[in-house]
N, C-alpha and C. Protein backbone atom coordinates (compact mmCIF):
# COMPACT_ATOMS: atom_id res chain seq x y z
N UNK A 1 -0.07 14.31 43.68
CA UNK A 1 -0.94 14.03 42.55
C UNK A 1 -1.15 12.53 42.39
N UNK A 2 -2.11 12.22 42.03
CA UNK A 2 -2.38 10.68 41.53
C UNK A 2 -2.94 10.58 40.35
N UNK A 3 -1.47 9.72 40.46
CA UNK A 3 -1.87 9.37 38.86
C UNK A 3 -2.35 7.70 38.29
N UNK A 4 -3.24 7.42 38.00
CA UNK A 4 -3.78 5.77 37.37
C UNK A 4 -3.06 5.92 36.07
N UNK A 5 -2.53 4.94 36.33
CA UNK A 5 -1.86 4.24 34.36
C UNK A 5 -2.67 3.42 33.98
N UNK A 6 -2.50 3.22 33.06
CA UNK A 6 -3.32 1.98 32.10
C UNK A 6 -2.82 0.79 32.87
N UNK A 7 -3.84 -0.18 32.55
CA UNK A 7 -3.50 -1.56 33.34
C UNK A 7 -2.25 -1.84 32.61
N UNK A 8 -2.02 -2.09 31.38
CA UNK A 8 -0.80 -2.74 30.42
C UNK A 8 0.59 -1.68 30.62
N UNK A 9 0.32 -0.31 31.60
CA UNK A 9 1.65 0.16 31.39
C UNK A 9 2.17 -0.14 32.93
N UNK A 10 3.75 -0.71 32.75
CA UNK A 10 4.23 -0.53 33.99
C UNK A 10 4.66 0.64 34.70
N UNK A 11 4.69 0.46 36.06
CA UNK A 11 4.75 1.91 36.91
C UNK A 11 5.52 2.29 36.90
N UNK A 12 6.81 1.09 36.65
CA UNK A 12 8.40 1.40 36.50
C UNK A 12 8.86 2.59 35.46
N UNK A 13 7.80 2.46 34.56
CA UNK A 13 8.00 2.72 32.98
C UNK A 13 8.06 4.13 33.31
N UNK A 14 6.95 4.32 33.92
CA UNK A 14 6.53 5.85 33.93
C UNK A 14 6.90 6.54 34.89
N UNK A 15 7.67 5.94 35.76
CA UNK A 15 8.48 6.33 36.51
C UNK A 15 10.10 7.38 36.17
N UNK A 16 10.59 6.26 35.42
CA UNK A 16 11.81 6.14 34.44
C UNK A 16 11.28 7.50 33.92
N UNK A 17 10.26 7.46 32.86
CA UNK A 17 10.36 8.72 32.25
C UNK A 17 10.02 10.25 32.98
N UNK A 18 9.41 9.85 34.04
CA UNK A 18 9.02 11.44 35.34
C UNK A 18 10.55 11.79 35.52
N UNK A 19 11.50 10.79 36.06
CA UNK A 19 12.40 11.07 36.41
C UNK A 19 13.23 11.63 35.86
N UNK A 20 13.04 11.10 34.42
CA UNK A 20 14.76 11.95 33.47
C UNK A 20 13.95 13.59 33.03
N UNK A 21 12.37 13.63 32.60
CA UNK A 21 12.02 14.45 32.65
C UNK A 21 12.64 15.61 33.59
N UNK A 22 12.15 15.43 34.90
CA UNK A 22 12.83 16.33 36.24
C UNK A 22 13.77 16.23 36.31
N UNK A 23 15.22 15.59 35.92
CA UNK A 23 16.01 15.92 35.89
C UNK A 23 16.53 16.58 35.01
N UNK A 24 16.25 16.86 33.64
CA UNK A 24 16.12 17.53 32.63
C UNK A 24 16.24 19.23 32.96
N UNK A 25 15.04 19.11 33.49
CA UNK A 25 13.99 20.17 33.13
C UNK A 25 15.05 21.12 35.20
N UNK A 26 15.58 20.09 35.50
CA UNK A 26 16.31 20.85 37.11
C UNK A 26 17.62 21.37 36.15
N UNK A 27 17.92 20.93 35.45
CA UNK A 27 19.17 21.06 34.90
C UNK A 27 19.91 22.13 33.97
N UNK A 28 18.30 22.43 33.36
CA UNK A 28 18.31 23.38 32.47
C UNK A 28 17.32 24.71 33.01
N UNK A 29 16.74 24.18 34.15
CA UNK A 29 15.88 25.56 34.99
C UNK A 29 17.93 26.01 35.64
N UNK A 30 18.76 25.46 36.12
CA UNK A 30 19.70 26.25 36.81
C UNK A 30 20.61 26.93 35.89
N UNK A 31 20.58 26.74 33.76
CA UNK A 31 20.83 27.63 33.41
C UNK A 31 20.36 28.80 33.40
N UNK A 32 19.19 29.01 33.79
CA UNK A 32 18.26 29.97 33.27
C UNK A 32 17.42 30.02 32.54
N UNK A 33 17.68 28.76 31.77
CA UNK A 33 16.35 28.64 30.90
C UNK A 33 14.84 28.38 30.49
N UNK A 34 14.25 28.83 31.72
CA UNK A 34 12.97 28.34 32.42
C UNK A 34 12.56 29.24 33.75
N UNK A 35 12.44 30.86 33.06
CA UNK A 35 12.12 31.96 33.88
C UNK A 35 10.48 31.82 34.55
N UNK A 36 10.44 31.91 35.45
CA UNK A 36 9.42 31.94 36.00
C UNK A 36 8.07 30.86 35.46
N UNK A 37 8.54 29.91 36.05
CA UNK A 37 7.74 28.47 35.43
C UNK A 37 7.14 28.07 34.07
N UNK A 38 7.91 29.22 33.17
CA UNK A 38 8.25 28.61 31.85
C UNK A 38 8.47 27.65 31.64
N UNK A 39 8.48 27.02 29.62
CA UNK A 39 8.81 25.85 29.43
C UNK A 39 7.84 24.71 29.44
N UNK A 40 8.46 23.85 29.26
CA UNK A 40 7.85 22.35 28.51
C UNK A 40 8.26 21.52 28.45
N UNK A 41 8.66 19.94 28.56
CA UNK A 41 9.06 19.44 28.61
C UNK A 41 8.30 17.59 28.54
N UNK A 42 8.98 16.82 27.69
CA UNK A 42 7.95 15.50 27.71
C UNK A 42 9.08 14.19 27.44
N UNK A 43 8.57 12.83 27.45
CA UNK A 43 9.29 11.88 27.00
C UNK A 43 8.20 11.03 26.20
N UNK A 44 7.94 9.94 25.31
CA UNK A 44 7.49 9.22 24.81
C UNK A 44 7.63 8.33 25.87
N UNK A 45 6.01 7.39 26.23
CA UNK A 45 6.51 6.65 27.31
C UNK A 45 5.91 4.95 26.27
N UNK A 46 5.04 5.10 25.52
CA UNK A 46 4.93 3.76 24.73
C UNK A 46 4.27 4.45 23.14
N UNK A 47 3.96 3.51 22.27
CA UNK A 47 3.51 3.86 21.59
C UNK A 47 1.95 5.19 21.17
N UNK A 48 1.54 5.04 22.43
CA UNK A 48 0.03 5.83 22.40
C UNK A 48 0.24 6.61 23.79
N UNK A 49 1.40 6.81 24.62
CA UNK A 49 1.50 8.00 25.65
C UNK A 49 2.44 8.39 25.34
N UNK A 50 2.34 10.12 26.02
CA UNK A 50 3.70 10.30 26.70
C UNK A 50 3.66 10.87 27.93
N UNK A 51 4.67 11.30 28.57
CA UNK A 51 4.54 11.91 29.59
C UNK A 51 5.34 13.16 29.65
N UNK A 52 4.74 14.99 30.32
CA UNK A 52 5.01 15.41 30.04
C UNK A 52 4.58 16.55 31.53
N UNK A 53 5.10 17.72 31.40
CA UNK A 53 5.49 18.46 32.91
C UNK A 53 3.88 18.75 33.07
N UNK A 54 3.21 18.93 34.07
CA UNK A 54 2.20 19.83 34.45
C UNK A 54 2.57 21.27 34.08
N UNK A 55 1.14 21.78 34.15
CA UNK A 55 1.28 23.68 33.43
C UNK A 55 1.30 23.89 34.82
N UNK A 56 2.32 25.20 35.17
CA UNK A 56 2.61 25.82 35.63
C UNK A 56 3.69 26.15 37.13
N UNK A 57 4.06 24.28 36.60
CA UNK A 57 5.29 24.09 37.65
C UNK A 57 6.54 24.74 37.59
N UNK A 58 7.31 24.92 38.87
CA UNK A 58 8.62 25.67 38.71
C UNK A 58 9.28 24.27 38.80
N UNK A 59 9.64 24.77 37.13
CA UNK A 59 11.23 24.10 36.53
C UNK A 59 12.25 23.35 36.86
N UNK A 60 12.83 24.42 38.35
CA UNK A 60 13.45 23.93 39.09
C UNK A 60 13.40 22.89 40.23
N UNK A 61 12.14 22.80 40.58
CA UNK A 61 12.14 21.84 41.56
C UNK A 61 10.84 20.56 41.00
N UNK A 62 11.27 20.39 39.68
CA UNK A 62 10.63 19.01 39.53
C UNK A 62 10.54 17.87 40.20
N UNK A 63 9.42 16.97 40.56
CA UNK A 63 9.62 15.79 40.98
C UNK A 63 8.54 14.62 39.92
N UNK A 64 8.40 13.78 40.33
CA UNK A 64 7.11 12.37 39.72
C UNK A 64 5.93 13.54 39.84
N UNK A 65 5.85 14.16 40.81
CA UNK A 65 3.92 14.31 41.02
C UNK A 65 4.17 15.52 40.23
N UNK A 66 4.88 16.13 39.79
CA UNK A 66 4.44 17.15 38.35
C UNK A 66 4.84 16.87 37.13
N UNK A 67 4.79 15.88 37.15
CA UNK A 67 4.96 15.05 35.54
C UNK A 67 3.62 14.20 35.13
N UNK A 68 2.93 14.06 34.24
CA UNK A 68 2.11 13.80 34.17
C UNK A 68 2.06 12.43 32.67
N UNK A 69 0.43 11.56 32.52
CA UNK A 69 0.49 10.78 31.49
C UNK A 69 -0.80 11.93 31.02
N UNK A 70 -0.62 11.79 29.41
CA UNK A 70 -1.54 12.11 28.26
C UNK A 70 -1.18 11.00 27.22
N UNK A 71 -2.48 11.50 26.37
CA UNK A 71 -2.14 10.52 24.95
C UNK A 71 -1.96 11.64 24.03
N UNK A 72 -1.62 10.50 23.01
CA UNK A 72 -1.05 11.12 21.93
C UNK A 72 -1.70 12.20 20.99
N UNK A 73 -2.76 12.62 21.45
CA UNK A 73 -3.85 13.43 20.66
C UNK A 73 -3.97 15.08 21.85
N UNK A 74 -2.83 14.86 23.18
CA UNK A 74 -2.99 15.85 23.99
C UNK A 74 -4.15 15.77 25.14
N UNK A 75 -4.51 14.65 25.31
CA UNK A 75 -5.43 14.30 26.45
C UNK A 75 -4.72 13.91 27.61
N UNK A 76 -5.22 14.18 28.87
CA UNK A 76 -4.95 13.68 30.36
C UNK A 76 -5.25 12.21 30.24
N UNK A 77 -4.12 11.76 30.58
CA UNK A 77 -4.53 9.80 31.06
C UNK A 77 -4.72 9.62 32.37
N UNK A 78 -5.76 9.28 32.90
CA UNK A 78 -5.35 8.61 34.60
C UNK A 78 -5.32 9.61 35.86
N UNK A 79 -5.64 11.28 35.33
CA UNK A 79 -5.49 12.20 36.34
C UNK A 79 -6.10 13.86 35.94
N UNK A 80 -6.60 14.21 36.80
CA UNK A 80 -7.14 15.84 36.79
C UNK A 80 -6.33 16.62 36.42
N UNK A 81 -4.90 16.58 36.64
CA UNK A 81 -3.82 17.92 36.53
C UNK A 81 -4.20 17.93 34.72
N UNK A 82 -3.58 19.25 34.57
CA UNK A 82 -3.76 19.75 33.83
C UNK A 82 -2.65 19.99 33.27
N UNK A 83 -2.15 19.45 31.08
CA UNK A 83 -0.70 19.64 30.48
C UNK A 83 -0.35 20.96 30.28
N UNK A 84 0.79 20.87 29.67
CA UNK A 84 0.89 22.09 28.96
C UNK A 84 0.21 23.07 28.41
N UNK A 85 0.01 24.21 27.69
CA UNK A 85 -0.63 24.80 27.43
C UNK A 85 0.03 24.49 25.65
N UNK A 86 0.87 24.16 25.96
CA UNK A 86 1.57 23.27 24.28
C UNK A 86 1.65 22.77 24.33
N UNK A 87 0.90 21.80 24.71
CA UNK A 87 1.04 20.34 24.64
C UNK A 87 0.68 19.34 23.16
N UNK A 88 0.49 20.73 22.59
CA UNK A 88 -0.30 20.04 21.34
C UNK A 88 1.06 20.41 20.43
N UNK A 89 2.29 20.64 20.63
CA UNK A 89 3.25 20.70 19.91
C UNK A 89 4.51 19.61 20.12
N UNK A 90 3.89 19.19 21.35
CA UNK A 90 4.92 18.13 21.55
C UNK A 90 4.39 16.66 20.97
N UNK A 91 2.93 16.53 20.98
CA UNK A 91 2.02 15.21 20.39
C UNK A 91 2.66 15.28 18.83
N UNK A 92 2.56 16.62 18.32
CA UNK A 92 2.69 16.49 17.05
C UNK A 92 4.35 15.89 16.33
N UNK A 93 4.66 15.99 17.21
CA UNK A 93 6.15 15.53 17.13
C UNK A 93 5.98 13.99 17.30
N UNK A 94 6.27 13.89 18.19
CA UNK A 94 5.71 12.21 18.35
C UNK A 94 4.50 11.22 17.57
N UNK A 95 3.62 11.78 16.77
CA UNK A 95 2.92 11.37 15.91
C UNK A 95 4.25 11.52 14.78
N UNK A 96 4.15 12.34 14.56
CA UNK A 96 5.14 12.95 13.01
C UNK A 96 6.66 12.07 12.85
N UNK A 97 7.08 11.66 14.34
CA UNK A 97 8.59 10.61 14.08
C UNK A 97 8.55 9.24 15.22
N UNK A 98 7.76 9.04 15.01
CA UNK A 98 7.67 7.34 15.97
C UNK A 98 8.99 7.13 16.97
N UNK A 99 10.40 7.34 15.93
CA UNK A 99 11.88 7.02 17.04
C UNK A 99 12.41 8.65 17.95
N UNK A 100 11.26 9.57 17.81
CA UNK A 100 11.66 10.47 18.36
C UNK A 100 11.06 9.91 20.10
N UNK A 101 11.87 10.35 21.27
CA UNK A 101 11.47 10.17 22.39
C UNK A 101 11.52 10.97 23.40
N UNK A 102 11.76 12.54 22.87
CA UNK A 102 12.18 13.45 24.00
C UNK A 102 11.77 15.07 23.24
N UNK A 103 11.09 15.58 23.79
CA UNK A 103 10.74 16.91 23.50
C UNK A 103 11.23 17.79 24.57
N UNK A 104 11.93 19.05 24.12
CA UNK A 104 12.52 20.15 25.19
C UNK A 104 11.87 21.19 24.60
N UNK A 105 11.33 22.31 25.34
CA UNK A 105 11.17 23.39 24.74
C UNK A 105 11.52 24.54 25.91
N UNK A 106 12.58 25.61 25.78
CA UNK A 106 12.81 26.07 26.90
C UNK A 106 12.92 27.84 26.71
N UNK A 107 12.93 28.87 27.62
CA UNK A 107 12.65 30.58 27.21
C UNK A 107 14.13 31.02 27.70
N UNK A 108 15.52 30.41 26.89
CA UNK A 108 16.56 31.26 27.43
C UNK A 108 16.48 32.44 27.16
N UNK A 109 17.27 33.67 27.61
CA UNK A 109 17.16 34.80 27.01
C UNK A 109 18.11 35.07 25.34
N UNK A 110 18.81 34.52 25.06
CA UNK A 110 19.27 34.54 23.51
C UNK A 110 17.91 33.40 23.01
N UNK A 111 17.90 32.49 23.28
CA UNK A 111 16.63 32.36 22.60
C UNK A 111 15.33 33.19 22.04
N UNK A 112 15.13 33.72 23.27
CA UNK A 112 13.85 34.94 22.78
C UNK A 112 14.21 35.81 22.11
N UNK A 113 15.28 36.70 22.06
CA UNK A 113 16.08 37.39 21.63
C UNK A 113 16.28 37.27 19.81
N UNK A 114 16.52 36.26 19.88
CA UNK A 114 16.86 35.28 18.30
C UNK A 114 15.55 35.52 17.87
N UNK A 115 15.09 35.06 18.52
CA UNK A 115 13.72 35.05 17.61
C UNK A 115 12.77 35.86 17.45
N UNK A 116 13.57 37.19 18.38
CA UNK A 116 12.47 38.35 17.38
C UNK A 116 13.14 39.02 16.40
N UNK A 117 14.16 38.92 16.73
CA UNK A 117 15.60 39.24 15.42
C UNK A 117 15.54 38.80 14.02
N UNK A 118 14.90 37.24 14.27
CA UNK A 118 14.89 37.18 12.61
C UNK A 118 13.34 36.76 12.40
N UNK A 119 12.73 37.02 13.35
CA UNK A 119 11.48 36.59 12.91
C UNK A 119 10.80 37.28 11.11
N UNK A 120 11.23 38.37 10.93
CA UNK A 120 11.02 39.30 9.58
C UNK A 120 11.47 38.11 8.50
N UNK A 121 12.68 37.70 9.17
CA UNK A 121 12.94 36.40 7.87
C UNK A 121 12.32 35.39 8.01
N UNK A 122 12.28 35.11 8.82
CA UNK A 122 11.00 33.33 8.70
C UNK A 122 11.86 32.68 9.27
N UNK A 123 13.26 32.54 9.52
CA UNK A 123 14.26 31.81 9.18
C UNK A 123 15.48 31.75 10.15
N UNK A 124 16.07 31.41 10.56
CA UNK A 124 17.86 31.56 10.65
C UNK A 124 18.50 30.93 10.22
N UNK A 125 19.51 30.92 8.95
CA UNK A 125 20.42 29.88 8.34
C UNK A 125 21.87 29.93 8.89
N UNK A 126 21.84 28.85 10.03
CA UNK A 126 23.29 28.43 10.39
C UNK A 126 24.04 27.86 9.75
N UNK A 127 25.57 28.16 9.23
CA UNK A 127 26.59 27.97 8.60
C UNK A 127 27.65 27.84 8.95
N UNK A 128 28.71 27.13 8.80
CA UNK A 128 30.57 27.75 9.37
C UNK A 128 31.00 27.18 10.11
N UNK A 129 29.83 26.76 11.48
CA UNK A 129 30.03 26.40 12.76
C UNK A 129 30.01 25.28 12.78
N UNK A 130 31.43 24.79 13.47
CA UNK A 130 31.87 23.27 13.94
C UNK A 130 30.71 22.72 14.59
N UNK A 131 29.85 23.27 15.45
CA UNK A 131 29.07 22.50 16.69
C UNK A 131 27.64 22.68 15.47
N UNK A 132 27.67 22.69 14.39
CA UNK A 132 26.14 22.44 13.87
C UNK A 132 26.45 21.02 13.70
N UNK A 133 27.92 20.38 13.95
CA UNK A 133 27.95 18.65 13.76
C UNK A 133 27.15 18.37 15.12
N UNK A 134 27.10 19.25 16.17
CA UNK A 134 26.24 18.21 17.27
C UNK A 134 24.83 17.90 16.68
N UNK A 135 24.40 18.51 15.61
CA UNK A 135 22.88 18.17 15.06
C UNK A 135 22.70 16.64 14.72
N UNK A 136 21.99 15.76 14.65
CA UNK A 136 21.93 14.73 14.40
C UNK A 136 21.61 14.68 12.41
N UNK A 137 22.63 14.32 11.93
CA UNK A 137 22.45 14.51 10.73
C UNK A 137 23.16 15.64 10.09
N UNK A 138 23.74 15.67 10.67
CA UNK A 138 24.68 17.17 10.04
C UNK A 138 26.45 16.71 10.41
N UNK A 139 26.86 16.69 9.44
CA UNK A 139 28.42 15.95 9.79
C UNK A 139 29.53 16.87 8.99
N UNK A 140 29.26 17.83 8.98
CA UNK A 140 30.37 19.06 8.10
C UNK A 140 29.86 20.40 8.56
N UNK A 141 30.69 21.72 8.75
CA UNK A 141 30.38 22.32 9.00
C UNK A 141 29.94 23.81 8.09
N UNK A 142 30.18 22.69 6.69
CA UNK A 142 29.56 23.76 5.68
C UNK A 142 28.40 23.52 5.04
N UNK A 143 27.82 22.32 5.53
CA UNK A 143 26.10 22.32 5.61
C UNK A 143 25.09 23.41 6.16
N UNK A 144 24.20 23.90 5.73
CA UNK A 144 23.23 24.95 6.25
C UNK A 144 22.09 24.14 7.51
N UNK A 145 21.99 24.57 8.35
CA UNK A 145 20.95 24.25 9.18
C UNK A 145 20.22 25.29 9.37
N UNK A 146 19.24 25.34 8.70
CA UNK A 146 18.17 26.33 8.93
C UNK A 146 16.93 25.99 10.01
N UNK A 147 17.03 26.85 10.74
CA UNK A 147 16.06 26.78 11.87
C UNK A 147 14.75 28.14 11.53
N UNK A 148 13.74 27.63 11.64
CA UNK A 148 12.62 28.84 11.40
C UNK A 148 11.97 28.90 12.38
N UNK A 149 11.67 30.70 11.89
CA UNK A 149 10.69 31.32 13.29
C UNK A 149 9.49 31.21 12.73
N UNK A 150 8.67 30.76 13.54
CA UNK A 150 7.19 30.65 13.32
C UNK A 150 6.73 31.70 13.95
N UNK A 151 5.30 32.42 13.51
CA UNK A 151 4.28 33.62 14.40
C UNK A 151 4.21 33.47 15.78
N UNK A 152 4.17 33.91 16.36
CA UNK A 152 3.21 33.57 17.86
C UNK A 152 1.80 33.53 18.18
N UNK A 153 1.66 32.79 18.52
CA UNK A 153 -0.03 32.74 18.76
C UNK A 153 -0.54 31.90 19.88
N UNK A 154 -1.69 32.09 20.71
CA UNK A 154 -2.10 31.52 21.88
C UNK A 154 -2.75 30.47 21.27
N UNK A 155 -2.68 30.29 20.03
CA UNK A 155 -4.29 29.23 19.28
C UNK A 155 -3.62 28.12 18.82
N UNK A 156 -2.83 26.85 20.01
CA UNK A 156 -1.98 25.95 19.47
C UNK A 156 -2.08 24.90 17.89
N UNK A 157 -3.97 24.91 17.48
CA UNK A 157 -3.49 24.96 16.10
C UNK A 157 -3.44 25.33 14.91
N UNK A 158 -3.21 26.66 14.98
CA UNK A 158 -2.30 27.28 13.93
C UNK A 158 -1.01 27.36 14.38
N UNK A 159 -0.18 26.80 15.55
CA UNK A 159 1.02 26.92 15.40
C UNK A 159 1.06 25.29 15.08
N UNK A 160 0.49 24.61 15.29
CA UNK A 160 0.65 23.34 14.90
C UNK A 160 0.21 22.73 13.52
N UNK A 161 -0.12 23.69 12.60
CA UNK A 161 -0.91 24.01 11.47
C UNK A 161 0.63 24.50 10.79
N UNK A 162 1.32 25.10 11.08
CA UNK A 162 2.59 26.09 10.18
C UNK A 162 3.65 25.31 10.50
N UNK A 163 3.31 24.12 11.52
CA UNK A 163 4.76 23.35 11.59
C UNK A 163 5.09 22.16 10.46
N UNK A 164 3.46 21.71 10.50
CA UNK A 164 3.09 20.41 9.71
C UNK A 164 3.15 21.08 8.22
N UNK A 165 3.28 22.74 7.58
CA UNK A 165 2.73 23.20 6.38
C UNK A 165 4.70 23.44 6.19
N UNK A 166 5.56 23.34 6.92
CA UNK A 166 7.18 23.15 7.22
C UNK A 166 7.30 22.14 6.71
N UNK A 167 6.97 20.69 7.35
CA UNK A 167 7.52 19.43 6.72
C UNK A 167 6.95 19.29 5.50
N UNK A 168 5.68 19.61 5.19
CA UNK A 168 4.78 18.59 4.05
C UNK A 168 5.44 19.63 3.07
N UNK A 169 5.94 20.51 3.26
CA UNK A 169 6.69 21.12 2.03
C UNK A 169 8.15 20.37 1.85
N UNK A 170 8.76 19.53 2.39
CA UNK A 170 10.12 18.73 2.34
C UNK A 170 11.35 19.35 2.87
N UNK A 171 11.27 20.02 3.73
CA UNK A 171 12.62 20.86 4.42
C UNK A 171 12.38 20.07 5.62
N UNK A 172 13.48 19.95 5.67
CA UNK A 172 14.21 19.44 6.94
C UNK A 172 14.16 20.34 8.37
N UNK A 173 13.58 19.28 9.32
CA UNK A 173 13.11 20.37 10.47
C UNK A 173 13.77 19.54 12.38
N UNK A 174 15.02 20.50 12.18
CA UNK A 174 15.12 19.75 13.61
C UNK A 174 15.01 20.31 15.12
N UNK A 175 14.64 21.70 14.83
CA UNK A 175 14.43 22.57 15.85
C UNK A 175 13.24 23.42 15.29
N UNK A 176 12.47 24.73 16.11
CA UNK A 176 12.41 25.67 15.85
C UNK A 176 11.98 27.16 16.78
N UNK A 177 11.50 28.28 16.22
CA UNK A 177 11.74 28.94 17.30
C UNK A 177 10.78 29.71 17.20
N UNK A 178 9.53 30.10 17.94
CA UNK A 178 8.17 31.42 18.12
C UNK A 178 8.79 32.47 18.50
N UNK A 179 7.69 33.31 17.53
CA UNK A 179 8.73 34.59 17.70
C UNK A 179 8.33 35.35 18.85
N UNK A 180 9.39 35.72 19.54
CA UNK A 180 8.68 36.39 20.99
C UNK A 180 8.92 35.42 22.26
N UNK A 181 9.29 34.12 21.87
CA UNK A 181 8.80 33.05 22.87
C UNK A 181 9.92 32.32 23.37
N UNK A 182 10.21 31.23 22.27
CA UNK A 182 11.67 29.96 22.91
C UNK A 182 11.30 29.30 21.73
N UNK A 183 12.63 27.98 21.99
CA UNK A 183 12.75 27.49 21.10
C UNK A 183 12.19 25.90 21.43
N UNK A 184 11.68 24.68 20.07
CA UNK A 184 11.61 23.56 20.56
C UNK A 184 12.81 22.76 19.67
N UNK A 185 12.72 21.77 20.33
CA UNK A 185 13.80 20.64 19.71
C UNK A 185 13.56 19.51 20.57
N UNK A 186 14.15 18.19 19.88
CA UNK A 186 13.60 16.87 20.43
C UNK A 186 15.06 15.92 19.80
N UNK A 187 14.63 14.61 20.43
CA UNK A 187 16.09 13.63 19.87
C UNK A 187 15.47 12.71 19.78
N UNK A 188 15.52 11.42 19.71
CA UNK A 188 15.80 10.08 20.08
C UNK A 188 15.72 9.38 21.60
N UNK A 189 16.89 10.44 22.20
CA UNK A 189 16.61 9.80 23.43
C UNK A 189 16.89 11.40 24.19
N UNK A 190 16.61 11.43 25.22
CA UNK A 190 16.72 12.20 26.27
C UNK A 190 18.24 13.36 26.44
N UNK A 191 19.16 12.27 25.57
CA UNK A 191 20.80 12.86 26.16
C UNK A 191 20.77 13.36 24.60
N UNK A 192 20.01 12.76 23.68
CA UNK A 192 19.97 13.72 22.21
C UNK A 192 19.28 15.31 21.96
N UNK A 193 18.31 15.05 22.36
CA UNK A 193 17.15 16.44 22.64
C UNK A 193 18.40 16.99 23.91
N UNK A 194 19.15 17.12 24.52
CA UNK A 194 19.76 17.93 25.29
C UNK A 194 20.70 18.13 24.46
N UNK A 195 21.21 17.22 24.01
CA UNK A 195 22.59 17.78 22.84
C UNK A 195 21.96 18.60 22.02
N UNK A 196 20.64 18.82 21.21
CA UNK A 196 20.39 19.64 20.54
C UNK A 196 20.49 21.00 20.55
N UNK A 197 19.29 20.73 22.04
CA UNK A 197 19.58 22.16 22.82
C UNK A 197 20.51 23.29 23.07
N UNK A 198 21.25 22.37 23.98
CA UNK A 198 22.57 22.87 23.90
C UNK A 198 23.57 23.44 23.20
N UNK A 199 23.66 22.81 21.79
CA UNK A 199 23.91 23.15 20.80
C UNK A 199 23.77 24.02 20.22
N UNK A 200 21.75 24.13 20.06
CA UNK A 200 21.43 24.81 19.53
C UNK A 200 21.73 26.52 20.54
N UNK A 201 21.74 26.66 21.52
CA UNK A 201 21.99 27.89 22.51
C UNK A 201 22.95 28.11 21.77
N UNK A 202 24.13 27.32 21.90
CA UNK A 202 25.62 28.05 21.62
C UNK A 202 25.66 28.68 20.05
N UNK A 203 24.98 27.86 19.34
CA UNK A 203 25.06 28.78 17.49
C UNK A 203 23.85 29.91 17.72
N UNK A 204 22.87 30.29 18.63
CA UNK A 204 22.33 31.42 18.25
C UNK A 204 23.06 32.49 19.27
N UNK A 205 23.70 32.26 20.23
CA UNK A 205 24.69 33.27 20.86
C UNK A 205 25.93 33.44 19.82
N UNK A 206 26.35 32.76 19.08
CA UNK A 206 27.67 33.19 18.45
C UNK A 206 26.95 34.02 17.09
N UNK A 207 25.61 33.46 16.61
CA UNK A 207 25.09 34.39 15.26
C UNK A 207 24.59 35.70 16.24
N UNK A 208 24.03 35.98 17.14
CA UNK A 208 23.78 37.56 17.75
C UNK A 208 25.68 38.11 18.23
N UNK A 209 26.35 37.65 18.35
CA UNK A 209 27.13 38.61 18.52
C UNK A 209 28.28 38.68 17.01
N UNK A 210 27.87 38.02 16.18
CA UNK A 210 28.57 38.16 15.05
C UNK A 210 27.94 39.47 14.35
N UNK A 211 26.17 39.22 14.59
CA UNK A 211 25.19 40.30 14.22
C UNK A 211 25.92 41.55 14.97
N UNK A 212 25.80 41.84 16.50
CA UNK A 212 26.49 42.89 17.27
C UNK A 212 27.66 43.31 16.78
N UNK A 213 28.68 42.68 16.40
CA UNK A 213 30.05 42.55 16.41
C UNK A 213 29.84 43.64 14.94
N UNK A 214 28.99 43.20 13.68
CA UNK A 214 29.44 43.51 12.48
C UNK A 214 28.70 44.80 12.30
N UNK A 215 27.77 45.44 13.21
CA UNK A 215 26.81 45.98 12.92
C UNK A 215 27.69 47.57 13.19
């Protein structure tokens, strides 16, 4: 693929970010979480790009030429390939928190799972659990972290319409999850949005088998 950058961005730059991207996105395709060229994945590369996977690459064998530049409004910079097919959920993030720099969005199977489970509630309220301290902003484990399921829909904005109608109501939003689909989450930097992740996997496997366990 060829890709033209803007004259003012360096190649290094966008390099740096293809790379942690694909390594990301290799890392978490060998959990499983990125069935059949599922998934999403991006970095903030300056103030007005980011860079983010081509639609319909396998996961697992990322390199530079399936990573791509767009702007911040979900446009192609510099090349024909073609983003995400959500790509308009990862812009909105990066408009919405300037120090955010890493978007994950991935189809484990407790993920999908989770989220047709409580999709009836809107909601999942995590409680109890030591590892809701890996959240950024969460430092006790008797704080609530509520994560919500949003509808599913092919029409990215009305899902980008019910995320923004989430914040502008004042709840706190650091993940979330389509019902039917996967979950997104983002950090700061690259090794944060994976701590989330991660995180976030392990509290919706321990709430489905607490669900199993009690039922």
């Amino acid at each position: 693929m060829t890709q033209q950058l803007p004259a003012a961005m360096p190649q290094s730059l966008f390099d740096s970010r293809a790379d942690a991207i694909a390594e990301a996105a290799r890392r978490l395709a060998a959990l499983g979480w990125t069935p059949a060229t599922s998934s999403n994945f991006s970095m903030r590369v300056d103030d007005e790009h980011a860079a983010i996977t081509i639609s319909g690459r396998d996961k697992g064998h990322l390199g530079r030429d399936d990573i791509m530049l767009i702007d911040l409004h979900g446009h192609a910079v510099g090349t024909t390939a073609r983003p995400s097919a959500e790509t308009a959920l990862h812009t909105q993030v990066y408009r919405r928190w300037p120090e955010i720099t890493a978007v994950l969005h991935t189809h484990s199977r407790t993920q999908s799972v989770a989220s047709r489970l409580y999709a009836a509630r809107g909601a999942i309220q995590l409680q109890g659990w030591e590892l809701q301290k890996a959240i950024s902003g969460y430092t006790s484990h008797d704080s609530v972290l509520e994560i919500p399921v949003f509808p599913n829909t092919q029409h990215m904005p009305d899902l980008v319409a019910q995320v923004d109608a989430w914040l502008d109501a004042g709840k706190p939003l650091h993940a979330y999850l389509i019902d039917g689909h996967g979950i997104y989450t983002w950090g700061r930097d690259m090794a944060e949005a994976r701590r989330h992740l991660e995180a976030l996997e392990f509290l919706l496997e321990c709430e489905m088998d607490l669900r199993r366990l009690s039922s």
